[in-house]
Protein backbone atom coordinates (compact mmCIF):
# COMPACT_ATOMS: atom_id res chain seq x y z
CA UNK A 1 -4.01 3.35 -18.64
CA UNK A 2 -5.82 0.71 -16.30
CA UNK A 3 -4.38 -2.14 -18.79
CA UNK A 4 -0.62 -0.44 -18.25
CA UNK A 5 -1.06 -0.53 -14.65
CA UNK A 6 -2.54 -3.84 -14.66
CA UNK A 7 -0.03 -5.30 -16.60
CA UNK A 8 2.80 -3.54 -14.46
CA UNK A 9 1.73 -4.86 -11.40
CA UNK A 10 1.07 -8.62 -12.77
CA UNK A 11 4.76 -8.20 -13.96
CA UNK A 12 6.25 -7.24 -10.79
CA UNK A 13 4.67 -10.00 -8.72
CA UNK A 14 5.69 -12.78 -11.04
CA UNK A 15 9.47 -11.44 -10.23
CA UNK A 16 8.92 -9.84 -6.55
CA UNK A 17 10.23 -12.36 -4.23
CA UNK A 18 10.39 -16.16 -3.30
CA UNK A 19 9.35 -18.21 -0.77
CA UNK A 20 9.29 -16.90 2.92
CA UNK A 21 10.44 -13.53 1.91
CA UNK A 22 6.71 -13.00 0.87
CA UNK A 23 5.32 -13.44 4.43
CA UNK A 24 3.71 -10.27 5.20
CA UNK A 25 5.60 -9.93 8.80
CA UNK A 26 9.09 -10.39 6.82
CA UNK A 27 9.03 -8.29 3.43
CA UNK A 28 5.90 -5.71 4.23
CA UNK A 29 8.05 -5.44 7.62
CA UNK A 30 9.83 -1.60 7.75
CA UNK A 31 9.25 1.84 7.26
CA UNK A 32 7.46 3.42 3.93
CA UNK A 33 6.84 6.83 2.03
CA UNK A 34 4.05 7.42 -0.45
CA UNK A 35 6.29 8.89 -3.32
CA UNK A 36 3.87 8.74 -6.36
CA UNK A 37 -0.33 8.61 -6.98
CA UNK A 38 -1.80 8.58 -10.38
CA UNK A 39 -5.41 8.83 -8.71
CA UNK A 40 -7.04 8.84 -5.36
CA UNK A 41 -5.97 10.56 -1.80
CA UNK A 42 -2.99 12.05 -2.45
CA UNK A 43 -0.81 12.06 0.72
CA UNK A 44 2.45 12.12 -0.85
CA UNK A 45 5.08 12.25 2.18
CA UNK A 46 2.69 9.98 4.21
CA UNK A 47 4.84 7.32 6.15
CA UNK A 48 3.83 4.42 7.47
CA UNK A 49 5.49 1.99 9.83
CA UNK A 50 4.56 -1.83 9.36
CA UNK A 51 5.12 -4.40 11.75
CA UNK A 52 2.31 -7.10 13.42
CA UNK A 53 0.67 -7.42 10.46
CA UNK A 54 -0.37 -4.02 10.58
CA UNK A 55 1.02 -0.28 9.17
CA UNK A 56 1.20 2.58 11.50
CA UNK A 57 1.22 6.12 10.59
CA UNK A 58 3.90 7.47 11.66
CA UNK A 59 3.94 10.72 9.98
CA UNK A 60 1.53 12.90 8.01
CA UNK A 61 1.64 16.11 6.16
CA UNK A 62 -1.46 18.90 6.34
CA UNK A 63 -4.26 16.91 4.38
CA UNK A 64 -8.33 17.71 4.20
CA UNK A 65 -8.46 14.15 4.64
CA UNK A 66 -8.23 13.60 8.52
CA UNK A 67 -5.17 11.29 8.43
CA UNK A 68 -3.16 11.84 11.39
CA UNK A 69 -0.57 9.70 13.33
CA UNK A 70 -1.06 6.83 15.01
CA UNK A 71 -4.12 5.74 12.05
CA UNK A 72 -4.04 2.24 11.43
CA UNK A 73 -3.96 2.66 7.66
CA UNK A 74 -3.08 -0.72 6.34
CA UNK A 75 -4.84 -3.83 8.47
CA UNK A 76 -5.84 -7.21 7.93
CA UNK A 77 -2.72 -8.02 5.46
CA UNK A 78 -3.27 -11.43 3.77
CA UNK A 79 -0.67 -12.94 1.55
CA UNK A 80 -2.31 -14.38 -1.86
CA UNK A 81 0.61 -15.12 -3.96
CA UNK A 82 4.26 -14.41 -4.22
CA UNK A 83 4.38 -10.90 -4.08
CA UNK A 84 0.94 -10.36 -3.83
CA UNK A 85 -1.33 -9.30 -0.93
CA UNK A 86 -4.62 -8.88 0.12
CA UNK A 87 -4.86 -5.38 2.65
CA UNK A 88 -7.60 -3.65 4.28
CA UNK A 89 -6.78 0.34 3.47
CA UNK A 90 -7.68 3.00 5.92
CA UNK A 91 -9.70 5.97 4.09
CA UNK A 92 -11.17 8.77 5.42
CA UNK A 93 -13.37 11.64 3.75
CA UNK A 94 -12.83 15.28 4.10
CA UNK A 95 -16.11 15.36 6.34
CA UNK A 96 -15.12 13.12 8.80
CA UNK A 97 -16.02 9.53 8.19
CA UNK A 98 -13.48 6.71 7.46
CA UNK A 99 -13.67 3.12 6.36
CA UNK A 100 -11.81 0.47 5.10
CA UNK A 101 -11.64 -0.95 1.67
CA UNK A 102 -9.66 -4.12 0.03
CA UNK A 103 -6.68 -3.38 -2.01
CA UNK A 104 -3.54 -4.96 -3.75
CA UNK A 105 0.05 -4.58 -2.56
CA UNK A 106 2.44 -6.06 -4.92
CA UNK A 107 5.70 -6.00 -3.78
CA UNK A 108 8.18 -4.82 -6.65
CA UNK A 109 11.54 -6.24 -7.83
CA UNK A 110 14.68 -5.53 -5.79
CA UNK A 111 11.87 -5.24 -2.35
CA UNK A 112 12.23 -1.50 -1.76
CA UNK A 113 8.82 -0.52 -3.31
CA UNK A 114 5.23 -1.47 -2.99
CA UNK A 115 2.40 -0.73 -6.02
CA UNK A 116 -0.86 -0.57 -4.35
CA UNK A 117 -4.26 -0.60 -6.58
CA UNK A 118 -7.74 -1.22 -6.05
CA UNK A 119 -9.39 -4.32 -7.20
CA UNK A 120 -11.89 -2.36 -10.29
CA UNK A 121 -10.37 0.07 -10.35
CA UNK A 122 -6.66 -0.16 -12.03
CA UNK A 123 -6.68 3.70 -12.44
CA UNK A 124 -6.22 4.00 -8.62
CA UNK A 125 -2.63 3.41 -8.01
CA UNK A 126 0.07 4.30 -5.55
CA UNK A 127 3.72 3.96 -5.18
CA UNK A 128 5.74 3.28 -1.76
CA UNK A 129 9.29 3.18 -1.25
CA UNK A 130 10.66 1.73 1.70
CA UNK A 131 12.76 3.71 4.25
């Protein structure tokens, strides 16, 4: 499974997007949903707004996790290559603490949805689709 999803999301950034459209202000810019997770916090419905280099909550089903609007849950966003950044990811644990940890957003063909993993840890994998 982690050499599938590896493979995936190598394949999508070689095909993402070009030039300027990469900048994470321009093509991370909008509104996304949390439609799929093969492992890890499952907050499917979770939106987040993204603009100033930073995504929002903006809205937030019931979760033991803590995550409630107005989170900063994506900071720090750091292009690496085409189609490929470098984010800090909000997490919080069901007893209260939080921290962030580095993850990969590749931005997938066509620009309407993001694959995010963890660096280590290909198994951890979510889908976002923009609104």
């Amino acid at each position: 499974m982690k050499n599938i999803l590896f493979s995936l999301l190598l394949a999508a950034c070689m095909v993402a997007c070009k030039g300027t459209d990469c900048a994470p202000n321009t093509a991370l810019n909008g509104k996304w949903k949390q439609v799929e997770v093969v492992s890890g916090q499952q907050l499917l419905g979770i939106e987040v707004e993204f603009k100033n280099n930073q995504g929002v909550i903006t809205n937030v089903p019931s979760n033991p996790f803590r995550f409630v609007i107005g989170d900063v849950a994506w900071k720090d966003t750091r292009a690496e290559t085409n189609g490929i950044y470098d984010v800090q990811v909000l997490t919080r644990i069901t007893t209260g603490g939080s921290f962030y940890g580095t993850w990969k957003i590749a931005i997938l063909p066509g620009g309407k949805s993001l694959a995010f993993t963890r660096p280590g840890n290909a198994d951890v994998y979510q889908r976002w689709e923009r609104q």
